[in-house]
Every structure is written in structure tokens, then in C-alpha cells.
PDB file of N, CA and C in Angstrom:
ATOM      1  N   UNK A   1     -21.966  19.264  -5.306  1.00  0.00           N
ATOM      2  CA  UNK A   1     -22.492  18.072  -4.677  1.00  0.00           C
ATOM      3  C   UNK A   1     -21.762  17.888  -3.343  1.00  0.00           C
ATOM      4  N   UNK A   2     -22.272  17.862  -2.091  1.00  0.00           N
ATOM      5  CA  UNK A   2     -22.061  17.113  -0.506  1.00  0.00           C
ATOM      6  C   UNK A   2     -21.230  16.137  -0.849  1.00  0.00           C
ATOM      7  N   UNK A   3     -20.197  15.912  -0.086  1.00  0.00           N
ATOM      8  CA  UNK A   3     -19.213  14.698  -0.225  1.00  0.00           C
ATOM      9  C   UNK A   3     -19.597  13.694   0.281  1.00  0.00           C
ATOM     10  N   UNK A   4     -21.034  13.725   1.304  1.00  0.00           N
ATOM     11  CA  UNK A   4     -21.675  12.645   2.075  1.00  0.00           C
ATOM     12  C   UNK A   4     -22.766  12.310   0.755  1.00  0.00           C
ATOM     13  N   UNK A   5     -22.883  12.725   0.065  1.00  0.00           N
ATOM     14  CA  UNK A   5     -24.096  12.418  -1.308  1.00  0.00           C
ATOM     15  C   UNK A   5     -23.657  11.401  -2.334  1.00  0.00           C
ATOM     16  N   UNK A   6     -22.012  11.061  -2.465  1.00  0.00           N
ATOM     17  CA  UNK A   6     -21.475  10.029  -2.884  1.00  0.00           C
ATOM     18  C   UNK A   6     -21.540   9.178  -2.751  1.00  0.00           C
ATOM     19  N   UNK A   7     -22.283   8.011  -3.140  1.00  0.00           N
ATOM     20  CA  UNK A   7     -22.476   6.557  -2.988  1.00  0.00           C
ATOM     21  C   UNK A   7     -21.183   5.947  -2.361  1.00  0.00           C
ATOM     22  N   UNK A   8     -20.489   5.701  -3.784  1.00  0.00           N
ATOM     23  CA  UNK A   8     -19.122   5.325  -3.955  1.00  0.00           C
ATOM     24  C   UNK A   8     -18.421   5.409  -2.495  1.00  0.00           C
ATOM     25  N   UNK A   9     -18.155   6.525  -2.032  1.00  0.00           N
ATOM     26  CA  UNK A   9     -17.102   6.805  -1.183  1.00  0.00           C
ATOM     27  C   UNK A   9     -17.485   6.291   0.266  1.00  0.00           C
ATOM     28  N   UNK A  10     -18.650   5.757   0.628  1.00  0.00           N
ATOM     29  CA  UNK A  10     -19.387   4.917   1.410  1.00  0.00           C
ATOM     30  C   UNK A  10     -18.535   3.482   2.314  1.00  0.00           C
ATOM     31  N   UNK A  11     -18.098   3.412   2.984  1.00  0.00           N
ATOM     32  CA  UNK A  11     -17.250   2.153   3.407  1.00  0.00           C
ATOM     33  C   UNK A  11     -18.627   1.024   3.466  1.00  0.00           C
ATOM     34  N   UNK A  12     -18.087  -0.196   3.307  1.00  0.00           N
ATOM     35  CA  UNK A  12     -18.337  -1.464   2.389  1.00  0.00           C
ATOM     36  C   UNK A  12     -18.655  -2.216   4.214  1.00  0.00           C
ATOM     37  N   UNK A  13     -19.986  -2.941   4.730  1.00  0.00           N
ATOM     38  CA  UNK A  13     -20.019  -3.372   5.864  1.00  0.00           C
ATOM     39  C   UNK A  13     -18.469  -4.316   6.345  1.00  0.00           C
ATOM     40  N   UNK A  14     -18.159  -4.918   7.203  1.00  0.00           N
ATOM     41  CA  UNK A  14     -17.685  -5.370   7.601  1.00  0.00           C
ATOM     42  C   UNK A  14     -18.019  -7.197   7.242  1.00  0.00           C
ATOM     43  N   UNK A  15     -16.625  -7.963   6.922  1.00  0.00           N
ATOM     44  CA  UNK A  15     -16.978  -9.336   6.293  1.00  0.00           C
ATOM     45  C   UNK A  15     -15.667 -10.097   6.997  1.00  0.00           C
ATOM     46  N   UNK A  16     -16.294 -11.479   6.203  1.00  0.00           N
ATOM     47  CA  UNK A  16     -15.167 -12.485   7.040  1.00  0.00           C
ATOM     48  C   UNK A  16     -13.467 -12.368   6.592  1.00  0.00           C
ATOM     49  N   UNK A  17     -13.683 -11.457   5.904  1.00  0.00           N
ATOM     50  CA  UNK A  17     -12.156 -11.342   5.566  1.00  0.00           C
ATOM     51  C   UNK A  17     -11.427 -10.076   5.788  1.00  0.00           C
ATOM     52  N   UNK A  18     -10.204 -10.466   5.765  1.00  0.00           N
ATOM     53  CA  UNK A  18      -9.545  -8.976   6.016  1.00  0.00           C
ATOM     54  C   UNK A  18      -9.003  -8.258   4.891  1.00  0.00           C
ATOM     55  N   UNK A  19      -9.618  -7.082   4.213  1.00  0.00           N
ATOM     56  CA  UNK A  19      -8.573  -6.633   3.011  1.00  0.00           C
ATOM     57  C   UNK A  19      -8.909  -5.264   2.904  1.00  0.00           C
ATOM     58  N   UNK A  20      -7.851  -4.672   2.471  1.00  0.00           N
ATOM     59  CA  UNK A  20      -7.589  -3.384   1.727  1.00  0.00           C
ATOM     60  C   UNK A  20      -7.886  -3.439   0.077  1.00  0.00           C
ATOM     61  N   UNK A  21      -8.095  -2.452  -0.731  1.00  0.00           N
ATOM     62  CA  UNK A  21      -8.250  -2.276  -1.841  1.00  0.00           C
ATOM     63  C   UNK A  21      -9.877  -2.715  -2.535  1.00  0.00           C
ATOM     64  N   UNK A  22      -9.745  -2.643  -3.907  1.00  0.00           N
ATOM     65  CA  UNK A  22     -10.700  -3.611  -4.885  1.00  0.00           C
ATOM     66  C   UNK A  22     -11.301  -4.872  -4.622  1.00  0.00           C
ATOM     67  N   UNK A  23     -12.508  -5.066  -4.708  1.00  0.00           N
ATOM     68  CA  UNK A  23     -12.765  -6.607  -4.719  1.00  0.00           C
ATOM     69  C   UNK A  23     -12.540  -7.219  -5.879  1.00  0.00           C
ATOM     70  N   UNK A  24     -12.332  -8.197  -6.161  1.00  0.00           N
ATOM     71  CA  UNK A  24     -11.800  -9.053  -7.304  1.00  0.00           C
ATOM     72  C   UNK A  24     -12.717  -9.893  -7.284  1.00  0.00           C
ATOM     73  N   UNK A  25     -13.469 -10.292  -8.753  1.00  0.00           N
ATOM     74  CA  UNK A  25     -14.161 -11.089  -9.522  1.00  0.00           C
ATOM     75  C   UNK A  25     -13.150 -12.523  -9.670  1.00  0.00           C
ATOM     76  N   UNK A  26     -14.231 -13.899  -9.507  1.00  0.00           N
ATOM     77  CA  UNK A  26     -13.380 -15.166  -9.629  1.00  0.00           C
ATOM     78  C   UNK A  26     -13.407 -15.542 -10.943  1.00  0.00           C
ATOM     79  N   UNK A  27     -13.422 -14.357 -11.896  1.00  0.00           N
ATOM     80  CA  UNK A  27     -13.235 -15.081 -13.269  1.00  0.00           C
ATOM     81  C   UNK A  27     -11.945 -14.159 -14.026  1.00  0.00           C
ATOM     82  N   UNK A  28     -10.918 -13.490 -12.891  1.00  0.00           N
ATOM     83  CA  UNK A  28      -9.525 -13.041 -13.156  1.00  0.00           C
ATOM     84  C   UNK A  28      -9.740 -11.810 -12.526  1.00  0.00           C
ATOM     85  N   UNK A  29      -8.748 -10.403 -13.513  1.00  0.00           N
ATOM     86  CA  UNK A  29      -8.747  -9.564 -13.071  1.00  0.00           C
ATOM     87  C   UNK A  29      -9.829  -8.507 -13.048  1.00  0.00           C
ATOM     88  N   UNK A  30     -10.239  -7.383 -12.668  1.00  0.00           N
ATOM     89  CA  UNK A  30     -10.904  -6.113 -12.327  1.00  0.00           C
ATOM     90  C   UNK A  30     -10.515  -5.296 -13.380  1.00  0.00           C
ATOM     91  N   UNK A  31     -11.811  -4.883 -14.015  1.00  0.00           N
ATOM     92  CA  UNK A  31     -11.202  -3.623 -15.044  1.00  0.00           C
ATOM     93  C   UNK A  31     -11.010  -2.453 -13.603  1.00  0.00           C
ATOM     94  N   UNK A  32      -9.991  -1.529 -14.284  1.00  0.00           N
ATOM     95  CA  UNK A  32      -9.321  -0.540 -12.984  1.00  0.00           C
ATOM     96  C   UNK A  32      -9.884   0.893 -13.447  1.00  0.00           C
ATOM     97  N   UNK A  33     -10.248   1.344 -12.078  1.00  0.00           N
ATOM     98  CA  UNK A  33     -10.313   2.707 -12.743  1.00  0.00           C
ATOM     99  C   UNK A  33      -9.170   3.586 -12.365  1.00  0.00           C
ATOM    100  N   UNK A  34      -9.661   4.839 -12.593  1.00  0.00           N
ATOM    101  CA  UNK A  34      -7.959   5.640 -12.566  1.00  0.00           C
ATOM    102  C   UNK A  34      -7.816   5.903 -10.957  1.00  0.00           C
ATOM    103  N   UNK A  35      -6.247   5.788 -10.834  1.00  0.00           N
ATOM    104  CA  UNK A  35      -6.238   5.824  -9.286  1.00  0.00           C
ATOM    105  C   UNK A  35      -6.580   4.682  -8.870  1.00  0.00           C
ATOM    106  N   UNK A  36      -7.136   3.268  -9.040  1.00  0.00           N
ATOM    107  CA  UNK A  36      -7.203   2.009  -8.121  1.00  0.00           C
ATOM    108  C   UNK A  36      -6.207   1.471  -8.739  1.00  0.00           C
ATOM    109  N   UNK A  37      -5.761   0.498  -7.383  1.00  0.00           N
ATOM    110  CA  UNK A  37      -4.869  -0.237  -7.624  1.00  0.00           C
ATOM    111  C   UNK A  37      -5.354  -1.610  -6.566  1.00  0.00           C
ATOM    112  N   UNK A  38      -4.676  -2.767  -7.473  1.00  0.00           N
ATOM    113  CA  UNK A  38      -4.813  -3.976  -6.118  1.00  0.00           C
ATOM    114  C   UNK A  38      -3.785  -3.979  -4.653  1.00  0.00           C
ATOM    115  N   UNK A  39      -4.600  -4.261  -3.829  1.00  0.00           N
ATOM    116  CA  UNK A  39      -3.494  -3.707  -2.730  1.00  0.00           C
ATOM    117  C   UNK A  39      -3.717  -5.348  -1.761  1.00  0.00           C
ATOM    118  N   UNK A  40      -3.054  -5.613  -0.690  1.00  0.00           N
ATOM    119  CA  UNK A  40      -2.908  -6.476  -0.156  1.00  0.00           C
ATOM    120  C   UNK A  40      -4.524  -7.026   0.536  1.00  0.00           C
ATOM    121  N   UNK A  41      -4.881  -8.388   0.230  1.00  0.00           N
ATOM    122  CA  UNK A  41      -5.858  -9.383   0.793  1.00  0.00           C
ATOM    123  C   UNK A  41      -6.247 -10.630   1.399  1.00  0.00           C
ATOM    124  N   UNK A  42      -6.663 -10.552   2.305  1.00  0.00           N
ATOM    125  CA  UNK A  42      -5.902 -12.079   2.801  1.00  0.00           C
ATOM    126  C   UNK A  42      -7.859 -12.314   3.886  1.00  0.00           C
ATOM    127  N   UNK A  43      -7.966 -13.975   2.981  1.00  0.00           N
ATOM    128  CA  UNK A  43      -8.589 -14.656   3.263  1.00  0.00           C
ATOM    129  C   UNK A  43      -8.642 -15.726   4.285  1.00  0.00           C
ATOM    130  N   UNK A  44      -9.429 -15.605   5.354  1.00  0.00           N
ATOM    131  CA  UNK A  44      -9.809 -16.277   6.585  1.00  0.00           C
ATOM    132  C   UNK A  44      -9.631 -17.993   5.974  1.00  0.00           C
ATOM    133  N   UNK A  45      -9.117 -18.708   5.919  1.00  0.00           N
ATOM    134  CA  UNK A  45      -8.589 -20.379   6.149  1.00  0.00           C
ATOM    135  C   UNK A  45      -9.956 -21.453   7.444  1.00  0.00           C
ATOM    136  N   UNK A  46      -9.940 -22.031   6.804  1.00  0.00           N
ATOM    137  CA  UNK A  46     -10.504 -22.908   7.482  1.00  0.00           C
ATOM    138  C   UNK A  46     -10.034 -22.836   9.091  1.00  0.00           C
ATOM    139  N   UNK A  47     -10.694 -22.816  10.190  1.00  0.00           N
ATOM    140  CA  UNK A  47     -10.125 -22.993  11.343  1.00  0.00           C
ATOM    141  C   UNK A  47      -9.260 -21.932  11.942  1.00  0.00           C
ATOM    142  N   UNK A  48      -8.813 -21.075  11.026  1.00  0.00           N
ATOM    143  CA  UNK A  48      -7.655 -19.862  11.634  1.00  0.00           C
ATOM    144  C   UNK A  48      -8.124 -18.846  12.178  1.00  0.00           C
ATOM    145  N   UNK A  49      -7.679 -18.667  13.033  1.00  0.00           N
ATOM    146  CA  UNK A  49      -8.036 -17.903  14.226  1.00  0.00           C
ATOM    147  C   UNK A  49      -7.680 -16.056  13.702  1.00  0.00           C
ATOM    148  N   UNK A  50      -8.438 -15.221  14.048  1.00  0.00           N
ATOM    149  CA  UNK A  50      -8.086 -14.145  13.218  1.00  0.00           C
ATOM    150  C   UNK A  50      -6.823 -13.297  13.707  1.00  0.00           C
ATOM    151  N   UNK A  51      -6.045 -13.371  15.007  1.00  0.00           N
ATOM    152  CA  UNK A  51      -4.965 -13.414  15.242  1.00  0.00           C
ATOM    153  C   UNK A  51      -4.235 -13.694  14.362  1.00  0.00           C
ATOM    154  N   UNK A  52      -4.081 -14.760  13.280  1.00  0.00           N
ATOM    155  CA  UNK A  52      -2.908 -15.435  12.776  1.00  0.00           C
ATOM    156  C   UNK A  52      -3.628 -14.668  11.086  1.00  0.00           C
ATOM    157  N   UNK A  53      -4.911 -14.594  11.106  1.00  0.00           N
ATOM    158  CA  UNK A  53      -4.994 -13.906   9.960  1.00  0.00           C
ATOM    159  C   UNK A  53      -4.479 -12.251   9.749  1.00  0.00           C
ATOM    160  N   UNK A  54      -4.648 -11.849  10.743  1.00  0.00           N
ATOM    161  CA  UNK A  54      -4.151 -10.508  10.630  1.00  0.00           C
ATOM    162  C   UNK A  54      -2.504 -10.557  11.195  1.00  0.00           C
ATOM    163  N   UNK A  55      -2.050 -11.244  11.304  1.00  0.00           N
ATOM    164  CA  UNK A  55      -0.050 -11.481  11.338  1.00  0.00           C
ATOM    165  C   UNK A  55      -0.021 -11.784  10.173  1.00  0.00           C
ATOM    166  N   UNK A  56      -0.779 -12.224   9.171  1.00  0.00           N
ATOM    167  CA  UNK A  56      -0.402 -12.806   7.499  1.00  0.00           C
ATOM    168  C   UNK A  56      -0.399 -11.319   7.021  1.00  0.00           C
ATOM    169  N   UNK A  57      -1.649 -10.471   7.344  1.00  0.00           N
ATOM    170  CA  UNK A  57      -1.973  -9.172   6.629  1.00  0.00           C
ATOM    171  C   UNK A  57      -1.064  -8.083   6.852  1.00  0.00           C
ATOM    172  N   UNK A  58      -0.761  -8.104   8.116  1.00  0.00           N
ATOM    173  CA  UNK A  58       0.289  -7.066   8.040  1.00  0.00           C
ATOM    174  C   UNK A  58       1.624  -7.101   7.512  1.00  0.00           C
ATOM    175  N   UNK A  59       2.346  -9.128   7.459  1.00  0.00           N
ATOM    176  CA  UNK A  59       3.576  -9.105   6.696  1.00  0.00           C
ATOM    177  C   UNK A  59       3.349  -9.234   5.381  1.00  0.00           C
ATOM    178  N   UNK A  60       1.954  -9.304   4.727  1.00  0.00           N
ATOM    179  CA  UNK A  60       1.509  -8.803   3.491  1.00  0.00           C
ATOM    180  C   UNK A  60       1.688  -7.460   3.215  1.00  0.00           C
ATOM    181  N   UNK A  61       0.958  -6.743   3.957  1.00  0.00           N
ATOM    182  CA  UNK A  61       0.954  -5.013   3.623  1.00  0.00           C
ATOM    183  C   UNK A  61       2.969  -4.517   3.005  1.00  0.00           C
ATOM    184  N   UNK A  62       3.495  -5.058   4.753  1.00  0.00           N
ATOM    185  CA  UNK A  62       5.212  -4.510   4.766  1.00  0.00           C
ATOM    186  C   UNK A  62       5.565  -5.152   3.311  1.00  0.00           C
ATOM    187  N   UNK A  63       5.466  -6.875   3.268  1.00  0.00           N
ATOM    188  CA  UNK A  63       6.108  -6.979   1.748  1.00  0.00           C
ATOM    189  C   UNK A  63       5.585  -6.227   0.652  1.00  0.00           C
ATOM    190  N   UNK A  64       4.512  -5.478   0.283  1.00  0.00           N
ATOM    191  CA  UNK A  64       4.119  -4.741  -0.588  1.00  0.00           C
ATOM    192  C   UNK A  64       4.436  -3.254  -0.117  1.00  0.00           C
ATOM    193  N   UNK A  65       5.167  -2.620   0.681  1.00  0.00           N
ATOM    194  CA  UNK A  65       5.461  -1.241   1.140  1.00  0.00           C
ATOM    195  C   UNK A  65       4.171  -0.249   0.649  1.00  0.00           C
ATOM    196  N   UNK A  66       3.119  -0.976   1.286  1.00  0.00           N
ATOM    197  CA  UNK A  66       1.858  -0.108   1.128  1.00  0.00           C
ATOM    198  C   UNK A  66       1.456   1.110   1.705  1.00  0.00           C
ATOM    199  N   UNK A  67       2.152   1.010   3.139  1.00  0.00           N
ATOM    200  CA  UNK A  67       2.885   1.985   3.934  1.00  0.00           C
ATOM    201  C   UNK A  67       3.056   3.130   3.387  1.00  0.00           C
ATOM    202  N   UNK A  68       4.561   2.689   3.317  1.00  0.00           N
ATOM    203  CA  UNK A  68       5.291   3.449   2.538  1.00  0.00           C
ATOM    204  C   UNK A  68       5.075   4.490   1.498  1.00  0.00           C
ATOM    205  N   UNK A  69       4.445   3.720   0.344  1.00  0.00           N
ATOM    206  CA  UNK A  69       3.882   4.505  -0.405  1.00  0.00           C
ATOM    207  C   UNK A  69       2.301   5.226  -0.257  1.00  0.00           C
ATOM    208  N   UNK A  70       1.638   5.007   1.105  1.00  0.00           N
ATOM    209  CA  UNK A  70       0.841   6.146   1.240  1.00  0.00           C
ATOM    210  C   UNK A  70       1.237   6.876   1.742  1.00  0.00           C
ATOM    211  N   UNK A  71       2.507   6.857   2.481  1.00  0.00           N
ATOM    212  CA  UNK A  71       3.151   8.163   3.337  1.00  0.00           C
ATOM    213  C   UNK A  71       3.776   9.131   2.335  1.00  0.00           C
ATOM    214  N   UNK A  72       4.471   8.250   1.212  1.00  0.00           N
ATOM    215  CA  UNK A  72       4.932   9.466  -0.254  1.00  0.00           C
ATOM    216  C   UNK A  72       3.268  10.091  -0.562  1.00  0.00           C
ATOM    217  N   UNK A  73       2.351   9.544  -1.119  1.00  0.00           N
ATOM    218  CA  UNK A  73       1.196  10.220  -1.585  1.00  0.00           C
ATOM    219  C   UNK A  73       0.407  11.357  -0.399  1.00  0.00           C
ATOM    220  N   UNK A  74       1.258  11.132   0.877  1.00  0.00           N
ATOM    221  CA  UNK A  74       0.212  12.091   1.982  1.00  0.00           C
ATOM    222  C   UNK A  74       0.290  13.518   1.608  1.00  0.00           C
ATOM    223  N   UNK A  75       1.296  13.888   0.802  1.00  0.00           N
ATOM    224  CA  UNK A  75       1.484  15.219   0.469  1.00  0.00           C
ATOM    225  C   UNK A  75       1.805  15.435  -0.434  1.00  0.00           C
ATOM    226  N   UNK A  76       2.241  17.186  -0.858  1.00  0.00           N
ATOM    227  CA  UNK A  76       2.587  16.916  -2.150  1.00  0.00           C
ATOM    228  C   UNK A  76       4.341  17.379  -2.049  1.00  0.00           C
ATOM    229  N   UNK A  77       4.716  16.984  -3.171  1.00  0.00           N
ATOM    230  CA  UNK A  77       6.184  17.963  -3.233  1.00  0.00           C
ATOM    231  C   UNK A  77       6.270  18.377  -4.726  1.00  0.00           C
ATOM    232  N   UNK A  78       7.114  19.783  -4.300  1.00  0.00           N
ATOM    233  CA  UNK A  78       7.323  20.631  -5.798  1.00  0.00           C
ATOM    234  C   UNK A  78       8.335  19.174  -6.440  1.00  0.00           C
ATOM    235  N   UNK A  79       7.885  19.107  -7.906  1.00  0.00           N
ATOM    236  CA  UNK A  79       9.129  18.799  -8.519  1.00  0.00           C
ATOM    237  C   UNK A  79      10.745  18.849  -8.090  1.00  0.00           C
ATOM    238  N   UNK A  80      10.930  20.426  -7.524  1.00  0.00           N
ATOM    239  CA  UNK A  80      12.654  20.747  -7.601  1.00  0.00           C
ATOM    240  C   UNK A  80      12.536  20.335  -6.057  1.00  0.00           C
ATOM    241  N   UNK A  81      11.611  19.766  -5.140  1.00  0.00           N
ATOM    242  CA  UNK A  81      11.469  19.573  -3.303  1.00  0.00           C
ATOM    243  C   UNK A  81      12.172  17.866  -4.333  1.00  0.00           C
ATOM    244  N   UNK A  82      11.024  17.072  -4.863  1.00  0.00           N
ATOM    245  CA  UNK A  82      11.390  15.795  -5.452  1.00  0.00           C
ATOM    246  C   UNK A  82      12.511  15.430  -5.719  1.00  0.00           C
ATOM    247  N   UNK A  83      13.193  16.468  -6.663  1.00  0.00           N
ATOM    248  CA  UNK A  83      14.474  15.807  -7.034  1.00  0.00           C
ATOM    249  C   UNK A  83      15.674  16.363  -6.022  1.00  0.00           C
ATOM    250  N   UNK A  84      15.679  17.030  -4.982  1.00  0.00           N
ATOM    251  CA  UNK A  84      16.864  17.233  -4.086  1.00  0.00           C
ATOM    252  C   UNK A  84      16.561  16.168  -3.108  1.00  0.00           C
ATOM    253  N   UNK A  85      15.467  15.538  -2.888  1.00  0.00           N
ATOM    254  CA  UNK A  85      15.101  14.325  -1.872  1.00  0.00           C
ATOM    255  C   UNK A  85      15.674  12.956  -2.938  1.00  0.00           C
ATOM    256  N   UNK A  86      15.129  13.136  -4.126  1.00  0.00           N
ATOM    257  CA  UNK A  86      15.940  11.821  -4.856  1.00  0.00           C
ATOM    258  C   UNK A  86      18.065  12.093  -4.892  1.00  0.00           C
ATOM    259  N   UNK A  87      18.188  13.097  -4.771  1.00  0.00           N
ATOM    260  CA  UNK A  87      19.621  13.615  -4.879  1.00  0.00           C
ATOM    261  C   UNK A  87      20.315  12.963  -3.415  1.00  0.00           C
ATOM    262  N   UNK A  88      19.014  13.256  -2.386  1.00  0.00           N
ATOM    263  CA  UNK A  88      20.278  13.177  -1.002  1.00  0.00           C
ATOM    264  C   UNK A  88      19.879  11.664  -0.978  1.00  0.00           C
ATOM    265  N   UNK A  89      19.188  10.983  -1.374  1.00  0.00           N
ATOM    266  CA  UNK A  89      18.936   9.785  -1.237  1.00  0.00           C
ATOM    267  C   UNK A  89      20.151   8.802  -2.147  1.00  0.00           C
ATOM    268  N   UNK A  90      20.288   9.341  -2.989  1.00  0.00           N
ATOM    269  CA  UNK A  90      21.123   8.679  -3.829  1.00  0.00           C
ATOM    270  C   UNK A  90      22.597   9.140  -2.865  1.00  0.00           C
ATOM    271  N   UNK A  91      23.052  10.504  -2.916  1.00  0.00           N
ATOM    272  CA  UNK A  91      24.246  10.684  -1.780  1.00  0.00           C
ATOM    273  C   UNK A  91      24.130   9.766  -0.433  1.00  0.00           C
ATOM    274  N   UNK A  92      22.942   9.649   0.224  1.00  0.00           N
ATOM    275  CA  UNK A  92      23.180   8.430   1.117  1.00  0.00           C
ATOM    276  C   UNK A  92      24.072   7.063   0.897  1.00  0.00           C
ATOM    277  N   UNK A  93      23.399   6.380  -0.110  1.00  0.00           N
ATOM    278  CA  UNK A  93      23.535   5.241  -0.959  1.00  0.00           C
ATOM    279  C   UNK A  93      24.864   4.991  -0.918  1.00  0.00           C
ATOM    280  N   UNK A  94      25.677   6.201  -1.578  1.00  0.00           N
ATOM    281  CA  UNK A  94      26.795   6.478  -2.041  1.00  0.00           C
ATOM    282  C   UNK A  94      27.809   6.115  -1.052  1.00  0.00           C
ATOM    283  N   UNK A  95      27.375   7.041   0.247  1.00  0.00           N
ATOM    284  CA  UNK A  95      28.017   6.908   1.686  1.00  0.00           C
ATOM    285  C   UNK A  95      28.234   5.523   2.095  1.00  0.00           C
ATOM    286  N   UNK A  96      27.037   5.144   1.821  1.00  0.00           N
ATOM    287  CA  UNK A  96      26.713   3.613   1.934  1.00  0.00           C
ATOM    288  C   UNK A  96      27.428   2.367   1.736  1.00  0.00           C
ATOM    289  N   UNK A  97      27.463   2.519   0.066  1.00  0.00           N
ATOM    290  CA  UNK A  97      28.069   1.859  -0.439  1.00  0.00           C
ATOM    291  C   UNK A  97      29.804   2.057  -0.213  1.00  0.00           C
ATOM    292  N   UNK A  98      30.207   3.279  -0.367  1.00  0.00           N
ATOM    293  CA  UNK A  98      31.956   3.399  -0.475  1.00  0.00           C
ATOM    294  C   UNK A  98      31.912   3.278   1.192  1.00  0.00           C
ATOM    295  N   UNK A  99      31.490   2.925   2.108  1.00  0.00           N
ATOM    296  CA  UNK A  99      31.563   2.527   3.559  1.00  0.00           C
ATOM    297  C   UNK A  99      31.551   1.084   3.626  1.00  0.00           C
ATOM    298  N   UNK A 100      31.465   0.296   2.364  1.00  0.00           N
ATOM    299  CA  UNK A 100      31.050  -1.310   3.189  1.00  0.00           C
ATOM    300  C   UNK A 100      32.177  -1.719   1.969  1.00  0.00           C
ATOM    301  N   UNK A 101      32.685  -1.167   1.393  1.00  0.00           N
ATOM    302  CA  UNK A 101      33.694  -1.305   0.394  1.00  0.00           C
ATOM    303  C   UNK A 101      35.093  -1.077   0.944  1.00  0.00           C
ATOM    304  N   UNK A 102      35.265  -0.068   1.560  1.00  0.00           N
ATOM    305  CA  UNK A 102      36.435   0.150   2.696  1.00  0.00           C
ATOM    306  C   UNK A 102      36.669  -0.553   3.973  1.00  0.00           C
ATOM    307  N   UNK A 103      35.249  -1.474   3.690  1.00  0.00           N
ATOM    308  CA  UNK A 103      35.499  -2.299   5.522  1.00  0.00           C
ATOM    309  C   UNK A 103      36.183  -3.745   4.648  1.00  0.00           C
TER     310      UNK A 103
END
């Protein structure tokens, strides 16, 4: 099957609000499928100018490190790549910590 033959994968027109992820039903949560997750959304306010709505969305996104964690998912890493990156990360830490302990 054409990857353009997918309904689904279709972007959603453009609306008064600004969001990433799932739409959410007003009678709670979204059954999930595999791989979705809720990700940051932020609704246009009476009177607010979309300037000030999109300064809410982006210190939404950073407090949720949404970022972040699509930049881990952009690739892949071997397992033994994984755990020498969790190793020097933790040796950072370490540096870190016995440096603010000696001051």
C-alpha cells in the first residue's frame, strides 16, 4: 500500500487552537493506541491574542521535554551505544555532584 493511500496519516485542517498530539473527548480520557501519547495543548481564551497563546505552548512543550524526547526517538541506538551514554551521563553527574560538595 502507497503511504499517500493512508487516511490516518493525513494532517487534520487547521483550527482555533494550538496543539500537538490526540484530540480528547469532553467526557475524560482517549482510549490510546500503541505509540500515542497525550502531548501538550493549549486553548485560545477569550480575547487572547495568539502571540500570548503560543508563549503558553511553547513553555508547555519545554515543561513536558517534548523536545527532548523526540530528539532521543530520532534514531536508533544499539543497546551497548545506550548503556555507555547512560554510563557517561551518570559519570557526569558524579563530576557534578563531588564539585559542588568541595565548594
Amino acid at each position: 500500500m502507497p503511504r499517500d493511500a493512508n487516511p490516518s496519516r493525513r494532517s487534520a485542517p487547521a483550527s482555533s487552537t494550538i496543539r500537538q498530539g490526540p484530540v480528547r473527548r469532553a467526557g475524560g480520557a482517549t482510549p490510546r493506541k500503541r505509540g500515542e501519547c497525550d502531548l501538550a495543548e493549549v486553548r485560545l481564551q477569550e480575547g487572547e491574542s495568539l502571540e500570548n497563546a503560543l508563549r503558553r505552548f511553547k513553555r508547555k512543550v519545554q515543561q513536558e521535554d517534548i523536545v527532548k524526547e523526540v530528539k532521543r526517538h530520532s534514531f536508533y541506538l544499539k543497546p551497548g551505544e545506550k548503556m555507555r551514554v547512560k554510563q557517561a551521563l551518570a559519570r557526569k553527574r558524579n563530576r557534578k555532584k563531588s564539585r559542588r560538595d568541595n565548594d
